[in-house]
N, C-alpha and C. Protein backbone atom coordinates (compact mmCIF):
# COMPACT_ATOMS: atom_id res chain seq x y z
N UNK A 1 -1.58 -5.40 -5.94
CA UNK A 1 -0.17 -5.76 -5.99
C UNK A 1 0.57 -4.76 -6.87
N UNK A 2 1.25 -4.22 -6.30
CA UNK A 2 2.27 -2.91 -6.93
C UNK A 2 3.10 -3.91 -8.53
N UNK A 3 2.99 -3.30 -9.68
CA UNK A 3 3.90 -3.72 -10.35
C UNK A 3 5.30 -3.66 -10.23
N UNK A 4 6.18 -4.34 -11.24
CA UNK A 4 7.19 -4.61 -10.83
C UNK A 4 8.08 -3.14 -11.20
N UNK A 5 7.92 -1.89 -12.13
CA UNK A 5 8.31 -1.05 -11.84
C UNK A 5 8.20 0.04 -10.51
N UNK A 6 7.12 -0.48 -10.40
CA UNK A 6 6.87 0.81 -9.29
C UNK A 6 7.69 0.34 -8.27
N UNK A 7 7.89 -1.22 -8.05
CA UNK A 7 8.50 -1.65 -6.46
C UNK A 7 10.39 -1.15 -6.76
N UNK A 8 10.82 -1.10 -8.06
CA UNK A 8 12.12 -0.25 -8.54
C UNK A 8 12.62 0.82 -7.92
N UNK A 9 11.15 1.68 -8.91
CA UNK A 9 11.46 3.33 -8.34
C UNK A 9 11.39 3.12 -7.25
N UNK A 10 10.70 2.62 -6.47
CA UNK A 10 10.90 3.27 -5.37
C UNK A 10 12.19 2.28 -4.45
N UNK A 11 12.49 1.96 -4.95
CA UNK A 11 13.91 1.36 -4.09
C UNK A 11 15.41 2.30 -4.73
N UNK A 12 14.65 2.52 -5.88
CA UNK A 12 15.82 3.88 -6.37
C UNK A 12 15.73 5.10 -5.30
N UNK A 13 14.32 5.06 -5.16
CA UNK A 13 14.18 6.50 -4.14
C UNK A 13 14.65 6.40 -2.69
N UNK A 14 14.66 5.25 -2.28
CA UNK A 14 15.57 4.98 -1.25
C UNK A 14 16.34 5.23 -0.84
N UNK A 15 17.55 4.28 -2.05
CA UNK A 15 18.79 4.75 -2.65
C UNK A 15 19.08 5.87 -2.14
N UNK A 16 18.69 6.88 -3.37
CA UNK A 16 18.79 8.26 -3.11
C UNK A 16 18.59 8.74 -1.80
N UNK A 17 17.48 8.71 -1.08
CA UNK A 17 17.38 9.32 -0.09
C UNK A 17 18.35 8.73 0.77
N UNK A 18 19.32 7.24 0.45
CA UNK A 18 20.20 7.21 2.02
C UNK A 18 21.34 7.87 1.51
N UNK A 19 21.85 8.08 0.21
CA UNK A 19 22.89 8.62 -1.03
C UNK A 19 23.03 9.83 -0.26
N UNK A 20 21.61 10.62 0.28
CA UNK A 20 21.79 12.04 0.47
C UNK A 20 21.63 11.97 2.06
N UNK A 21 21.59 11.26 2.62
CA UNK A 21 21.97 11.79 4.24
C UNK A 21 23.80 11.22 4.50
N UNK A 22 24.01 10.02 3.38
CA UNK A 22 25.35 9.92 3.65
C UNK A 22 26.83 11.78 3.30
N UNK A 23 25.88 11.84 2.41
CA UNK A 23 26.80 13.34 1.80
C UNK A 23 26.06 14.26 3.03
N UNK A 24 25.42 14.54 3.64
CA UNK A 24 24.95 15.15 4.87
C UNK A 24 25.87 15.09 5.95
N UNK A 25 26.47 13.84 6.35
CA UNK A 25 27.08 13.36 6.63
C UNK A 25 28.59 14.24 6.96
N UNK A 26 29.28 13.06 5.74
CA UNK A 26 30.31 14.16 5.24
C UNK A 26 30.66 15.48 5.55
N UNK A 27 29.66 16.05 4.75
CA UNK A 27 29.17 17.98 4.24
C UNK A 27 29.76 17.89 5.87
N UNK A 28 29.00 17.54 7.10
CA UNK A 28 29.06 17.87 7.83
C UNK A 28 30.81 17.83 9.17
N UNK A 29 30.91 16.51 8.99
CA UNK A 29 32.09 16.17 8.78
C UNK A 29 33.53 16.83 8.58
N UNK A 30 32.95 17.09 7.35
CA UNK A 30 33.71 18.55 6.27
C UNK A 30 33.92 19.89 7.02
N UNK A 31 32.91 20.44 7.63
CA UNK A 31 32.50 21.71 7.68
C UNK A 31 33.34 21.52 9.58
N UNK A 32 33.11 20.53 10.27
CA UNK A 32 33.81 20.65 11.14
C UNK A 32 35.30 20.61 11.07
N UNK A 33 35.80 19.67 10.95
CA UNK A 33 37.52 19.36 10.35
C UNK A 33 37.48 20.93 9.69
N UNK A 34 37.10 21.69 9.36
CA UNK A 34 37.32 22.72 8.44
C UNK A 34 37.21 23.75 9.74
N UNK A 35 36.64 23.82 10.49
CA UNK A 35 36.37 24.54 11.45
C UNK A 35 36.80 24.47 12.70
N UNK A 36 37.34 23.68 13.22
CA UNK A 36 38.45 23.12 14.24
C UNK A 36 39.92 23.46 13.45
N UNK A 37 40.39 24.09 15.10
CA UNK A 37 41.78 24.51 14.92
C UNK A 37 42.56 24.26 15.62
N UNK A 38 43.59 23.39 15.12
CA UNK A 38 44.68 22.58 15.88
C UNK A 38 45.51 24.15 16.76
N UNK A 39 46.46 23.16 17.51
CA UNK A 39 47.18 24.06 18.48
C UNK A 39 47.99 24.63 17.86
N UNK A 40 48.64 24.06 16.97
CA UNK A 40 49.67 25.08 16.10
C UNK A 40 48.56 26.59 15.40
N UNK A 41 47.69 25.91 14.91
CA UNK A 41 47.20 27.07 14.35
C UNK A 41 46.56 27.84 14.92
N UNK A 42 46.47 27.76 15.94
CA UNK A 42 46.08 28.68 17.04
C UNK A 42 47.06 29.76 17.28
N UNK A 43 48.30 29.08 17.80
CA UNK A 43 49.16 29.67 18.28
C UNK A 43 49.93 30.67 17.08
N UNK A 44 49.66 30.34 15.65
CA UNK A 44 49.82 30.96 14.88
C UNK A 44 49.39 32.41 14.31
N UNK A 45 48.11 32.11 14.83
CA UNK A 45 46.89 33.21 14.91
C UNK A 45 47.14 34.29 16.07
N UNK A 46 47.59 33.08 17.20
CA UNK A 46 47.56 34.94 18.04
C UNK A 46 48.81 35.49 18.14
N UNK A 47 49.95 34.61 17.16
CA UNK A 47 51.51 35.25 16.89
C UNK A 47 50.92 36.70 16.73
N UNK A 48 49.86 36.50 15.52
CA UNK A 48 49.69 37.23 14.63
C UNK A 48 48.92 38.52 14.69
N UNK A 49 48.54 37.99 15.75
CA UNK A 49 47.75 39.60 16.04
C UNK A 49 48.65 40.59 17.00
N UNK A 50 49.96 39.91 17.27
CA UNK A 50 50.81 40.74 18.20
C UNK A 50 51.97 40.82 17.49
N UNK A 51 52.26 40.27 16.24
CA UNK A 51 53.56 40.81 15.63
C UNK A 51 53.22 40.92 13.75
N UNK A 52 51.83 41.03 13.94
CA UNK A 52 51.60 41.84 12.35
C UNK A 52 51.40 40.36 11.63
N UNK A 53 50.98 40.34 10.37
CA UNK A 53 50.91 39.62 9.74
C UNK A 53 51.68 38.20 9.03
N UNK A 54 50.94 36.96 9.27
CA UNK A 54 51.77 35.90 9.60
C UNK A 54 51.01 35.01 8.08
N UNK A 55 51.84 34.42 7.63
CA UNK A 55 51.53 33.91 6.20
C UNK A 55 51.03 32.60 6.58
N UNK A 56 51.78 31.72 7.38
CA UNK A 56 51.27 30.92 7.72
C UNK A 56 49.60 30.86 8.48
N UNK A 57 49.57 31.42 9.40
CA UNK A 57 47.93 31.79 10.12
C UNK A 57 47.16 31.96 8.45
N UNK A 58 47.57 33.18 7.64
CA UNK A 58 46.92 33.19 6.46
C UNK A 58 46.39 31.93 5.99
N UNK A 59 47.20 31.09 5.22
CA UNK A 59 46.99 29.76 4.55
C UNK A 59 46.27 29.00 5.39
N UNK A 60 46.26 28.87 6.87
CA UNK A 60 45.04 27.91 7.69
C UNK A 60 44.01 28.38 7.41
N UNK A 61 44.04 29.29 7.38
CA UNK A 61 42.70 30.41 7.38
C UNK A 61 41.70 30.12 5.95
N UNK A 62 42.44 30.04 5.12
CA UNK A 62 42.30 29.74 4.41
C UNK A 62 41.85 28.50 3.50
N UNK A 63 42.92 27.38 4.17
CA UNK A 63 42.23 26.13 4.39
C UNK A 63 41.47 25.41 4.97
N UNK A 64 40.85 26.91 6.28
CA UNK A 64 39.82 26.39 7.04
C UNK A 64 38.14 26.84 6.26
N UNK A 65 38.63 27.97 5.32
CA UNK A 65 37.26 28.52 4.35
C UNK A 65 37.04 27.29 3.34
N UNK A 66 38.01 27.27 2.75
CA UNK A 66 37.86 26.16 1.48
C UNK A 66 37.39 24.70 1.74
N UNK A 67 37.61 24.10 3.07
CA UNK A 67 36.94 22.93 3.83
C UNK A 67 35.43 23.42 4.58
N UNK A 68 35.43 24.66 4.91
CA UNK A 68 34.22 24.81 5.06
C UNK A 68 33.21 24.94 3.64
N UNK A 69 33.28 25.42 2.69
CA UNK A 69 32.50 25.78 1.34
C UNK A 69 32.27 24.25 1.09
N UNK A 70 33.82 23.77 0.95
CA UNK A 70 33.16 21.95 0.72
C UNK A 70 32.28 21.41 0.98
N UNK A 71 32.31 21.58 2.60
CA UNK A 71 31.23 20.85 3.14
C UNK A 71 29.61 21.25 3.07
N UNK A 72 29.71 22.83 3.22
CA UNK A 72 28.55 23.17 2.58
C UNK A 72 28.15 22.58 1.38
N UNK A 73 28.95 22.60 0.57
CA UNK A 73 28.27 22.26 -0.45
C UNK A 73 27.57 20.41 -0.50
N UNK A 74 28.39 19.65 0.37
CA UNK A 74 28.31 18.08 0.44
C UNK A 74 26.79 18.11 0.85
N UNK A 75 26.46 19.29 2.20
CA UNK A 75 25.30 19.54 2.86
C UNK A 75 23.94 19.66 1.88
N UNK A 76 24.45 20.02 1.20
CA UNK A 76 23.42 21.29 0.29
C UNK A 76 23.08 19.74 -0.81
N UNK A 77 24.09 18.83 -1.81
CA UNK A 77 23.72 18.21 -2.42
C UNK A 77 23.41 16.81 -1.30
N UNK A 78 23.23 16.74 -0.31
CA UNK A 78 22.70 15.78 0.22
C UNK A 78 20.97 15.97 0.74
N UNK A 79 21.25 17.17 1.12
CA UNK A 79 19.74 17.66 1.05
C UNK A 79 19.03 17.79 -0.02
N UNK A 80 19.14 18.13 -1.35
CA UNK A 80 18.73 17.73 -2.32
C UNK A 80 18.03 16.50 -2.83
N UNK A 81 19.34 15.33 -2.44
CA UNK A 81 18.95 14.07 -2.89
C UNK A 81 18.08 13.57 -1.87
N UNK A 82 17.74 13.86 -0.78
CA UNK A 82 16.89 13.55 0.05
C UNK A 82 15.33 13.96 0.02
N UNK A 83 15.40 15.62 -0.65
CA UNK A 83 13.98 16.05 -1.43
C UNK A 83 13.48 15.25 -2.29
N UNK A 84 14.47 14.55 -3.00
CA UNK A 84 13.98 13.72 -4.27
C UNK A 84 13.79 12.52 -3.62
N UNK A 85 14.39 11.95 -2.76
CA UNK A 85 13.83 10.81 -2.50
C UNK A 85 12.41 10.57 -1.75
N UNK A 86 12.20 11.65 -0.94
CA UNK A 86 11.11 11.47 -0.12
C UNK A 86 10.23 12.10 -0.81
N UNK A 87 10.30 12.74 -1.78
CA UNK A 87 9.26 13.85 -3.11
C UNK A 87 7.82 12.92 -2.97
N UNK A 88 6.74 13.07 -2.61
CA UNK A 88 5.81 12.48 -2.69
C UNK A 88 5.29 12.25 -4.43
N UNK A 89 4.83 10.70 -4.96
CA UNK A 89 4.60 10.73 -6.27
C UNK A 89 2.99 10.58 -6.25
């Protein structure tokens, strides 16, 4: 019969391991919404390659990197917490 810590940890490790597919999740989530481009910003983009440089296209562009890094990163600490949960003891 497992003592009563061990039946803990390992419901902590659980935890964790569902903690880190939910931020997997997300990350992922993240990284799309970040990577999908509405019609305006489309149409912004190919202003832009036919009348020179467009500030607006810039700033999507921009807010499409910074939602992507996010999500990487959501990816990256969900995979983590998932090493630790399934970490053989």
């Amino acid at each position: 019969m497992a003592r009563h810590g061990e039946s803990e940890g390992g419901r902590v490790m659980k935890w964790v391991n569902v903690t880190g597919l939910i931020f997997n999740l997300l990350g992922a989530g993240v990284i799309a919404a970040g990577v999908m481009a509405s019609r305006a910003s489309i149409d912004r983009v190919m202003a832009s390659l036919y009348s020179g440089p467009n500030p607006a296209a810039q700033a999507d562009r921009r807010r499409q990197s910074h939602f992507a890094i996010l999500g990487l990163g959501l990816l990256c600490i969900g995979f983590v917490l998932q090493i630790i949960g399934n970490w053989p003891r």
